[in-house]
PDB file of N, CA and C in Angstrom:
ATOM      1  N   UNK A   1      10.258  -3.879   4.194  1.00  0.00           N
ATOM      2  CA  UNK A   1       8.835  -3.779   4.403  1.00  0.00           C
ATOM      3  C   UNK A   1       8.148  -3.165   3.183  1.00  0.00           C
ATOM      4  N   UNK A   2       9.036  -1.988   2.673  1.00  0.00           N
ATOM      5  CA  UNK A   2       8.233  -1.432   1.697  1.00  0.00           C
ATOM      6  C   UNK A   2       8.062  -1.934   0.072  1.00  0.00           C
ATOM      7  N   UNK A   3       8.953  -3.207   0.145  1.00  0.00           N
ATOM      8  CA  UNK A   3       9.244  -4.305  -1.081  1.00  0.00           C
ATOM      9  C   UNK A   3       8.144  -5.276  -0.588  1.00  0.00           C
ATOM     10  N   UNK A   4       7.493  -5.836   0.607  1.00  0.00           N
ATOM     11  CA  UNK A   4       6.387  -6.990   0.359  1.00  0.00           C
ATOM     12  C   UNK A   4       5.239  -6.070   0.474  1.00  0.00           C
ATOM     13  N   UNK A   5       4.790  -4.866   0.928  1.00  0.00           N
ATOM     14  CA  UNK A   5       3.995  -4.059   0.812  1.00  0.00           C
ATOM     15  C   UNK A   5       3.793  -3.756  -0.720  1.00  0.00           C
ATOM     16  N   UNK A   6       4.866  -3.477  -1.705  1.00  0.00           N
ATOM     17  CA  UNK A   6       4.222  -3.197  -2.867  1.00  0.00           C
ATOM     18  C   UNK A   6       4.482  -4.038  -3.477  1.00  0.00           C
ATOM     19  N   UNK A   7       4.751  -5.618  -3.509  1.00  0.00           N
ATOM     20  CA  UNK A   7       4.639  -6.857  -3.582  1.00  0.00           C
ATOM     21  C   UNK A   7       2.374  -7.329  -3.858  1.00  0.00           C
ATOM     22  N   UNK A   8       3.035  -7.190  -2.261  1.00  0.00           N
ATOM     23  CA  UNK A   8       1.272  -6.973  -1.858  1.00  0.00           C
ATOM     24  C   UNK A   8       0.213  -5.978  -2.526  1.00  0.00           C
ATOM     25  N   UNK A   9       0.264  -5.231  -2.706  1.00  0.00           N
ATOM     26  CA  UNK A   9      -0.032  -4.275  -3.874  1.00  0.00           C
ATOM     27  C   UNK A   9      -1.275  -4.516  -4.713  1.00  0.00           C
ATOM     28  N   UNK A  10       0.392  -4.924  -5.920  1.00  0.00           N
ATOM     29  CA  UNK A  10       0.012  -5.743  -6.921  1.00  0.00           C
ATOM     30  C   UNK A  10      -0.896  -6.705  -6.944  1.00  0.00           C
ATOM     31  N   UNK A  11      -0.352  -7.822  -5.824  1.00  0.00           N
ATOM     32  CA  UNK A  11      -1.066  -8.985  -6.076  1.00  0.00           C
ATOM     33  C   UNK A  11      -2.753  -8.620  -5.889  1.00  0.00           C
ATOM     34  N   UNK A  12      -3.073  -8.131  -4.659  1.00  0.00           N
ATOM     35  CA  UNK A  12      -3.980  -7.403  -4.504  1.00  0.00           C
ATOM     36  C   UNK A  12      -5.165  -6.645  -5.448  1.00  0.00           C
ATOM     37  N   UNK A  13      -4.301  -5.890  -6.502  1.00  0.00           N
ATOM     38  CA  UNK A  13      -4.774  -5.289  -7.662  1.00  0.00           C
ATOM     39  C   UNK A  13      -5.253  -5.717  -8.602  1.00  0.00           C
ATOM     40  N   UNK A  14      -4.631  -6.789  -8.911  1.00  0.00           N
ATOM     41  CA  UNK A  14      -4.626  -8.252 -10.347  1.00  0.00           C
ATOM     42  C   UNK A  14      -5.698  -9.014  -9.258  1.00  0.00           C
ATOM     43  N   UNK A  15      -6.152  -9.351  -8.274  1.00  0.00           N
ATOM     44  CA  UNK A  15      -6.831 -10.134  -7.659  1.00  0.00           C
ATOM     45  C   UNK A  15      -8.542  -9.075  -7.311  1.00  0.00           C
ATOM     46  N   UNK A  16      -8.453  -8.481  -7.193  1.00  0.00           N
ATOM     47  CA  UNK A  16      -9.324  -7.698  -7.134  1.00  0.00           C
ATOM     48  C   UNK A  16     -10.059  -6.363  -7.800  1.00  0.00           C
ATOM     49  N   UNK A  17      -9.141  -6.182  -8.860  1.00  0.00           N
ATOM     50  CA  UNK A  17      -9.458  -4.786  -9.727  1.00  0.00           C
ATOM     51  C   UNK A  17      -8.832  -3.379  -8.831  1.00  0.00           C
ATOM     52  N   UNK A  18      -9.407  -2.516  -9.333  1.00  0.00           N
ATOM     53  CA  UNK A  18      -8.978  -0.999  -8.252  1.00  0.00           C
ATOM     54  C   UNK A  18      -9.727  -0.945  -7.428  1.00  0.00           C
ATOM     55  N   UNK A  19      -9.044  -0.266  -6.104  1.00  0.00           N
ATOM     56  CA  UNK A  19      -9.009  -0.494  -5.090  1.00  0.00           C
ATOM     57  C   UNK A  19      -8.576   1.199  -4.382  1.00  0.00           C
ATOM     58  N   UNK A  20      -9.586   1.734  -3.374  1.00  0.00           N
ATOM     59  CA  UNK A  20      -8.813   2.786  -2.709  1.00  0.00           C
ATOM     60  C   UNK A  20      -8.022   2.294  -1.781  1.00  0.00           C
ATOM     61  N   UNK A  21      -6.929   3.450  -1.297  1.00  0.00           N
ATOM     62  CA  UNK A  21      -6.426   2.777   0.045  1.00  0.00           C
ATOM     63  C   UNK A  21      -6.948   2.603   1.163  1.00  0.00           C
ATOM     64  N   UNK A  22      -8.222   2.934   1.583  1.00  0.00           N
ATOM     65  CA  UNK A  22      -8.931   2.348   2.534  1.00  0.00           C
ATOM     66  C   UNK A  22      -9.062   1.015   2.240  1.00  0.00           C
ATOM     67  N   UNK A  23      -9.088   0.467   1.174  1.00  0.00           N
ATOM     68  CA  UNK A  23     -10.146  -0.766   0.951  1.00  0.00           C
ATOM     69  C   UNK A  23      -8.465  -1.591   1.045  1.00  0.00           C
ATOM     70  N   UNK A  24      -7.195  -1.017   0.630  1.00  0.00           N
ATOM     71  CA  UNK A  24      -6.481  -1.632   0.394  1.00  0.00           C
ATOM     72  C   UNK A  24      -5.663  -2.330   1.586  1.00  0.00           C
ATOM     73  N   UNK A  25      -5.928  -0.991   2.902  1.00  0.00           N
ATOM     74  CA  UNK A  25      -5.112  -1.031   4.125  1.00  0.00           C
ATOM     75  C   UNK A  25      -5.606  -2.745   5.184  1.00  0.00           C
ATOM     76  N   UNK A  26      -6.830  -2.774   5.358  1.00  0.00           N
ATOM     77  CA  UNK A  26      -7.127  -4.258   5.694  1.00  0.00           C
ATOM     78  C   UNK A  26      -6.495  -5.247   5.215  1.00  0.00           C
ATOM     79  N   UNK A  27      -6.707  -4.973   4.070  1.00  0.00           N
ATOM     80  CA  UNK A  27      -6.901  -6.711   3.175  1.00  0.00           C
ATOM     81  C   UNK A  27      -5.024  -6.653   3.618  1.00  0.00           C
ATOM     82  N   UNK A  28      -4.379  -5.811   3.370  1.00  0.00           N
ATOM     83  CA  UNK A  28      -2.628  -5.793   3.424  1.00  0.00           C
ATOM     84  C   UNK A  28      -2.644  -6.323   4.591  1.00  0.00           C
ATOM     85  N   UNK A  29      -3.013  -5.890   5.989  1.00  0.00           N
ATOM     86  CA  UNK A  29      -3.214  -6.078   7.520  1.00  0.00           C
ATOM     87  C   UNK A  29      -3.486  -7.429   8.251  1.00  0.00           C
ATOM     88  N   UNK A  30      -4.491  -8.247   6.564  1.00  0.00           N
ATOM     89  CA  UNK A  30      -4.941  -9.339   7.012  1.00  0.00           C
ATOM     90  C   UNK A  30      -3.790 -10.813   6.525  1.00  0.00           C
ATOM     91  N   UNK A  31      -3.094  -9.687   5.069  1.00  0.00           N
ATOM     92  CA  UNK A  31      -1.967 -10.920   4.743  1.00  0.00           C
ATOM     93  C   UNK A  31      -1.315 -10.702   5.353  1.00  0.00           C
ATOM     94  N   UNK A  32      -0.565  -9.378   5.949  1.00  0.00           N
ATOM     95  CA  UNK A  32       0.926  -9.287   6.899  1.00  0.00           C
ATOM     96  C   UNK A  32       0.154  -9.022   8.399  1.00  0.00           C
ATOM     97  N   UNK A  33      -0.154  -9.514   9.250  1.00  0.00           N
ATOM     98  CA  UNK A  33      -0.587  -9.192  10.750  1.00  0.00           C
ATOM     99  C   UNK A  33       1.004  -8.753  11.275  1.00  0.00           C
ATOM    100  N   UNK A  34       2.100  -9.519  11.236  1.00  0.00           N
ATOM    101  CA  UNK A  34       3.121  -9.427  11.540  1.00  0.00           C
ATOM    102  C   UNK A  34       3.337  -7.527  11.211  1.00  0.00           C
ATOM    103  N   UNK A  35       3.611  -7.175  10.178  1.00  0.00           N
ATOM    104  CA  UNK A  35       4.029  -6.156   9.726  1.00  0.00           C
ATOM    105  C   UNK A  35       3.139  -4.886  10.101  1.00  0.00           C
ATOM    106  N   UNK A  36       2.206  -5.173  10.207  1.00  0.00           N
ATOM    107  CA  UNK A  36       1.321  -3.974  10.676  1.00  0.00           C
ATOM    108  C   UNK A  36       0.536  -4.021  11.760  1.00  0.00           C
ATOM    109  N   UNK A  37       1.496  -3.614  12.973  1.00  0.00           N
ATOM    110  CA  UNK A  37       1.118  -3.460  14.116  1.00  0.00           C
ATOM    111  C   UNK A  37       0.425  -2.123  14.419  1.00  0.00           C
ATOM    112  N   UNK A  38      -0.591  -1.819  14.891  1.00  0.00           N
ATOM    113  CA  UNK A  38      -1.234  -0.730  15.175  1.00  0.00           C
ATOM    114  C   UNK A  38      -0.874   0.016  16.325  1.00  0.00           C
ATOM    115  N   UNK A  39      -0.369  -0.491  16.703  1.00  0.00           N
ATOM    116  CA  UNK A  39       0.221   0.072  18.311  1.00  0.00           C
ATOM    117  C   UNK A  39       1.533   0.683  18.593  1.00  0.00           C
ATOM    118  N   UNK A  40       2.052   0.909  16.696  1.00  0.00           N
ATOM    119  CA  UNK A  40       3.400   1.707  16.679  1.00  0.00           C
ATOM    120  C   UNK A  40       2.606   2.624  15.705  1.00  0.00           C
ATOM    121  N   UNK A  41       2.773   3.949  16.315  1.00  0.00           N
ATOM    122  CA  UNK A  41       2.392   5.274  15.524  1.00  0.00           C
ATOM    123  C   UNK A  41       3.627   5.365  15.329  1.00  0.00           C
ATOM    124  N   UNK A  42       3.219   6.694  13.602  1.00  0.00           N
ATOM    125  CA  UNK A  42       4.204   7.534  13.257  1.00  0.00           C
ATOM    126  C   UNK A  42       4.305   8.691  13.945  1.00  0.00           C
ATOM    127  N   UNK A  43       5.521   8.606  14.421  1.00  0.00           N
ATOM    128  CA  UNK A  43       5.644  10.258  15.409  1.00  0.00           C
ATOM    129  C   UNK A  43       7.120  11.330  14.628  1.00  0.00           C
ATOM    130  N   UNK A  44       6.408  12.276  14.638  1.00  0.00           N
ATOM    131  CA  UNK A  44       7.862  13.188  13.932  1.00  0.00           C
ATOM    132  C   UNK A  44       7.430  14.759  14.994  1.00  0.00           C
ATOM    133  N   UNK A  45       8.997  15.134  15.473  1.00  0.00           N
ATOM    134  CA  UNK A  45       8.941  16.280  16.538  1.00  0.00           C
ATOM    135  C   UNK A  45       7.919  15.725  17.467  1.00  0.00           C
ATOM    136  N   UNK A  46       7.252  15.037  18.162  1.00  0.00           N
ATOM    137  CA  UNK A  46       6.751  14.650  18.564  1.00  0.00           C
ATOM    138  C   UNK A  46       5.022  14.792  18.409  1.00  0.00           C
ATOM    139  N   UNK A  47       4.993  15.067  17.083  1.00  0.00           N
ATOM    140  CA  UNK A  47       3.476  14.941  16.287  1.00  0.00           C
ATOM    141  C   UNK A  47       2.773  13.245  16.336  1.00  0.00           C
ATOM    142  N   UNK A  48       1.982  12.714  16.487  1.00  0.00           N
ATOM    143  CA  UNK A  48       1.624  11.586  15.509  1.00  0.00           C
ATOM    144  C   UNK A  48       0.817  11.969  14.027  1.00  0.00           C
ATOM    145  N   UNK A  49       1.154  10.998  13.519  1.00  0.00           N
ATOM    146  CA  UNK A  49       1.086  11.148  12.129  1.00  0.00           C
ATOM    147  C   UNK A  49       0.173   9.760  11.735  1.00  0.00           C
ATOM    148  N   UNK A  50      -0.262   9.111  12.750  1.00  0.00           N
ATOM    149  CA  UNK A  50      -1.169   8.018  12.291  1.00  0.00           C
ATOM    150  C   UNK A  50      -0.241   6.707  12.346  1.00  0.00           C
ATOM    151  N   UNK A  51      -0.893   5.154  11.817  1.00  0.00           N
ATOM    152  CA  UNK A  51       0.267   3.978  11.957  1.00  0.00           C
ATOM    153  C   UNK A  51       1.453   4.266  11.238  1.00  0.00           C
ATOM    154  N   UNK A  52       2.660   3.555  11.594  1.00  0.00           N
ATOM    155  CA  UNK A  52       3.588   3.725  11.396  1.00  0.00           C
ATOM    156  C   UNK A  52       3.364   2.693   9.468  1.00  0.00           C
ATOM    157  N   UNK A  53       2.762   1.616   9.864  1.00  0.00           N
ATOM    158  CA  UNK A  53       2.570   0.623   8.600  1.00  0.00           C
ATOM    159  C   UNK A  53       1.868   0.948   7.735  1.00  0.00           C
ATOM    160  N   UNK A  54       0.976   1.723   8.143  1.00  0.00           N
ATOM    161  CA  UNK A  54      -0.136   2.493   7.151  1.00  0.00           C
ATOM    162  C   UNK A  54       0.752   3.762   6.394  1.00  0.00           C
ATOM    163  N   UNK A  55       1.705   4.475   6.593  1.00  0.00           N
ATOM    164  CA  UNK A  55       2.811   5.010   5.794  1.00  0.00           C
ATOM    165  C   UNK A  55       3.310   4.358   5.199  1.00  0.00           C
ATOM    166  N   UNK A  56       4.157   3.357   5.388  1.00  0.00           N
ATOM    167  CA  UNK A  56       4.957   2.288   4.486  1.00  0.00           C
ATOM    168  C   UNK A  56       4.228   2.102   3.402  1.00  0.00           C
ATOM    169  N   UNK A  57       2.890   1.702   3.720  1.00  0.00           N
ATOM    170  CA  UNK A  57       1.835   1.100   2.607  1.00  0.00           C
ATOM    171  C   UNK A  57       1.707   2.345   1.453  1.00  0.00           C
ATOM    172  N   UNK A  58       1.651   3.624   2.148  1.00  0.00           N
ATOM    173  CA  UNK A  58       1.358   5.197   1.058  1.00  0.00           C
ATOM    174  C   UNK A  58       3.370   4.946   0.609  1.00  0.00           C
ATOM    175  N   UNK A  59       4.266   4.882   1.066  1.00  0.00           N
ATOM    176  CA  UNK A  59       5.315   5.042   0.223  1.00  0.00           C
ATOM    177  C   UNK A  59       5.272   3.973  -0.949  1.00  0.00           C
ATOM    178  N   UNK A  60       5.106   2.390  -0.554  1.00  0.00           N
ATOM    179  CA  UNK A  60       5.220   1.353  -1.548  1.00  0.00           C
ATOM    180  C   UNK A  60       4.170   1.932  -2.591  1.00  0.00           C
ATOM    181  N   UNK A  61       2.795   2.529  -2.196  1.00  0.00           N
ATOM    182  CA  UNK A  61       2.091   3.219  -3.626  1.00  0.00           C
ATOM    183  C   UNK A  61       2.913   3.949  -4.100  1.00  0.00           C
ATOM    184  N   UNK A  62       3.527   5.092  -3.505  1.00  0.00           N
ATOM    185  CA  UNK A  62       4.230   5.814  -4.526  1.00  0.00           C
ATOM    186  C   UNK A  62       5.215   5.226  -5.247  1.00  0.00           C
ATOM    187  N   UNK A  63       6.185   4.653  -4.780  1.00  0.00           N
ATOM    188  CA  UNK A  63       7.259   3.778  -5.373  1.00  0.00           C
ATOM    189  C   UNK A  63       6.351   2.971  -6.926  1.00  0.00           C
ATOM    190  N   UNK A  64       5.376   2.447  -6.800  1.00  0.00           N
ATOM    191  CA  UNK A  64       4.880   1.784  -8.088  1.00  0.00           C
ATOM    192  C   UNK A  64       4.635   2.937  -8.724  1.00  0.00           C
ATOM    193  N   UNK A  65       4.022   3.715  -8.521  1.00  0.00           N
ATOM    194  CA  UNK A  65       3.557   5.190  -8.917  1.00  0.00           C
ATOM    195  C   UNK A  65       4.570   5.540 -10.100  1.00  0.00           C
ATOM    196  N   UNK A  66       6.175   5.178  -9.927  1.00  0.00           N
ATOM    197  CA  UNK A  66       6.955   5.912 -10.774  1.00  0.00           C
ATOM    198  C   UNK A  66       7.700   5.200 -11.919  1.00  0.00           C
ATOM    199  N   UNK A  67       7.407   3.553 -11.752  1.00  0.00           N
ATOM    200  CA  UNK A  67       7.562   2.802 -13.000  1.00  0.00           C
ATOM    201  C   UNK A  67       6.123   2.672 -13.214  1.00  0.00           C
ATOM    202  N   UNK A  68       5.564   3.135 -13.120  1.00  0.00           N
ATOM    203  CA  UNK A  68       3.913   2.851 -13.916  1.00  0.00           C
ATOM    204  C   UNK A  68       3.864   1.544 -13.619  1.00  0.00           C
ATOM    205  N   UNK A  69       4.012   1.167 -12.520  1.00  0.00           N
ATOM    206  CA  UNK A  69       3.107  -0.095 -12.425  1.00  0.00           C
ATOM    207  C   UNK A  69       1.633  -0.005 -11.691  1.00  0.00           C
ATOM    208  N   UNK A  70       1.760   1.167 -11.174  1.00  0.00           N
ATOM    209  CA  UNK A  70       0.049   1.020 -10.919  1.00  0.00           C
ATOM    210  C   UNK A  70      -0.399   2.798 -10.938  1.00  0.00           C
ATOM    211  N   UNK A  71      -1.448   2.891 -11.131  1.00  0.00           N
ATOM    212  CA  UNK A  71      -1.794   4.558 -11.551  1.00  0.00           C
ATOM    213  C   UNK A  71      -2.877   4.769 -10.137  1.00  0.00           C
ATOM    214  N   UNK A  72      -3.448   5.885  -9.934  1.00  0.00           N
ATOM    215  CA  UNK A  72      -4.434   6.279  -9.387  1.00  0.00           C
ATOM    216  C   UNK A  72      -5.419   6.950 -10.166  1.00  0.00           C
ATOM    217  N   UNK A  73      -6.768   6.974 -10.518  1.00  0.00           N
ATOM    218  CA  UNK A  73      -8.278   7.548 -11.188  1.00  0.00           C
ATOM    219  C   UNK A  73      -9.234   7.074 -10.491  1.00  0.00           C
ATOM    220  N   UNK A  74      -9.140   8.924 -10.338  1.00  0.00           N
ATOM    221  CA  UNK A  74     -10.612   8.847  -9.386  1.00  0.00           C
ATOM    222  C   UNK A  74     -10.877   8.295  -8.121  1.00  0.00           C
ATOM    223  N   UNK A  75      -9.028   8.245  -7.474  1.00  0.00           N
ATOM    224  CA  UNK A  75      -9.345   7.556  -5.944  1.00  0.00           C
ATOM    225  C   UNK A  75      -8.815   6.374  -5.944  1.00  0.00           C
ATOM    226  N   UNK A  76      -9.407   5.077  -6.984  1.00  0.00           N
ATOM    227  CA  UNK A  76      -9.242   4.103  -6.965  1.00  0.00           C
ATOM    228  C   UNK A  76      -7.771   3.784  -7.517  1.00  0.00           C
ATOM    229  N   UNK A  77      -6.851   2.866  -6.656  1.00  0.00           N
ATOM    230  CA  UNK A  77      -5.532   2.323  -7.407  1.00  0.00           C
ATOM    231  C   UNK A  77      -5.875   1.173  -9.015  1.00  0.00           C
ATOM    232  N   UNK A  78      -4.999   1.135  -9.484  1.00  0.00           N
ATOM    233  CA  UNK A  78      -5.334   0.286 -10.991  1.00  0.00           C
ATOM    234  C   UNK A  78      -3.930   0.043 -10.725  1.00  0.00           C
ATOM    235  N   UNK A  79      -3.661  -1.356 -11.368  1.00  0.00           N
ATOM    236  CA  UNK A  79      -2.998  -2.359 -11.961  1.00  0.00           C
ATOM    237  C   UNK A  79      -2.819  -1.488 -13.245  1.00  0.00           C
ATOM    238  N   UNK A  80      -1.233  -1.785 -13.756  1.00  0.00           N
ATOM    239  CA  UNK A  80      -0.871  -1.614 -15.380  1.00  0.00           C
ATOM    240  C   UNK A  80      -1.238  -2.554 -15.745  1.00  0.00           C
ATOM    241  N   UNK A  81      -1.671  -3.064 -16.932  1.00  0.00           N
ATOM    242  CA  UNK A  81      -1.425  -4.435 -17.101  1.00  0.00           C
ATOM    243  C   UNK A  81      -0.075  -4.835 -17.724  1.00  0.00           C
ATOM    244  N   UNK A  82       0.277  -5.906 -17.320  1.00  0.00           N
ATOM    245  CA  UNK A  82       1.538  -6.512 -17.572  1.00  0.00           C
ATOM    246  C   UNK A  82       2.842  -5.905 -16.709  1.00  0.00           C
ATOM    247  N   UNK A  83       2.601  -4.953 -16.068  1.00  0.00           N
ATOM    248  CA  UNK A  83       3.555  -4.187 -15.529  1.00  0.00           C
ATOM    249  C   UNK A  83       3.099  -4.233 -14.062  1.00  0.00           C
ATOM    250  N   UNK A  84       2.441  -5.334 -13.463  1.00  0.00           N
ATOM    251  CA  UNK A  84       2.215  -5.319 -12.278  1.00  0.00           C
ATOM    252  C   UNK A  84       3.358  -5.953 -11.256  1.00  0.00           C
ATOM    253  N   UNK A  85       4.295  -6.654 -11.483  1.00  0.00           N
ATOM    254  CA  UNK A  85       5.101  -7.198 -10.569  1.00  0.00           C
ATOM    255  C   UNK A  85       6.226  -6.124 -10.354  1.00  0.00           C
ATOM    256  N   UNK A  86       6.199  -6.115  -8.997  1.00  0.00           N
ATOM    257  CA  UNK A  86       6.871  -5.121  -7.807  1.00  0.00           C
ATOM    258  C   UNK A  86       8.282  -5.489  -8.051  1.00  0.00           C
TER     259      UNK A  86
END
């Protein structure tokens, strides 16, 4: 999940410029319906922690986060250029 999520990302990024993760969490929701079901929360000790898919989506950012394929300024995610494929 967390390989077509930051798949999705990218493509996303190069298709649209930067992007917060609000703006990012739909548009992901609207290519994978399958994958991001809203009706499975994240639960830990028995906390919720919000969707379970909407985490996946904050790990696949970080994961690009650490080959520099995509940065965060000022909120908004950015595309490297040339270094966008997941």
């Amino acid at each position: 999940m967390h390989t077509i999520f930051a798949t999705t990302i990218c493509y996303l990024l190069e298709k649209h410029g930067p992007l917060t993760t609000r703006q990012l969490h739909p548009q992901i929701a609207d290519l994978h319906p399958d994958l991001c079901d809203d009706s499975i929360d994240r639960i830990i000790d028995g906390k919720r922690f919000g969707k379970k898919w909407n985490h996946a989506v904050q790990t696949a950012q970080q994961h690009l986060k650490k080959p520099r394929k995509v940065e965060i300024i000022g909120g908004r995610w950015h595309a490297r250029i040339g270094e966008v494929k997941a």
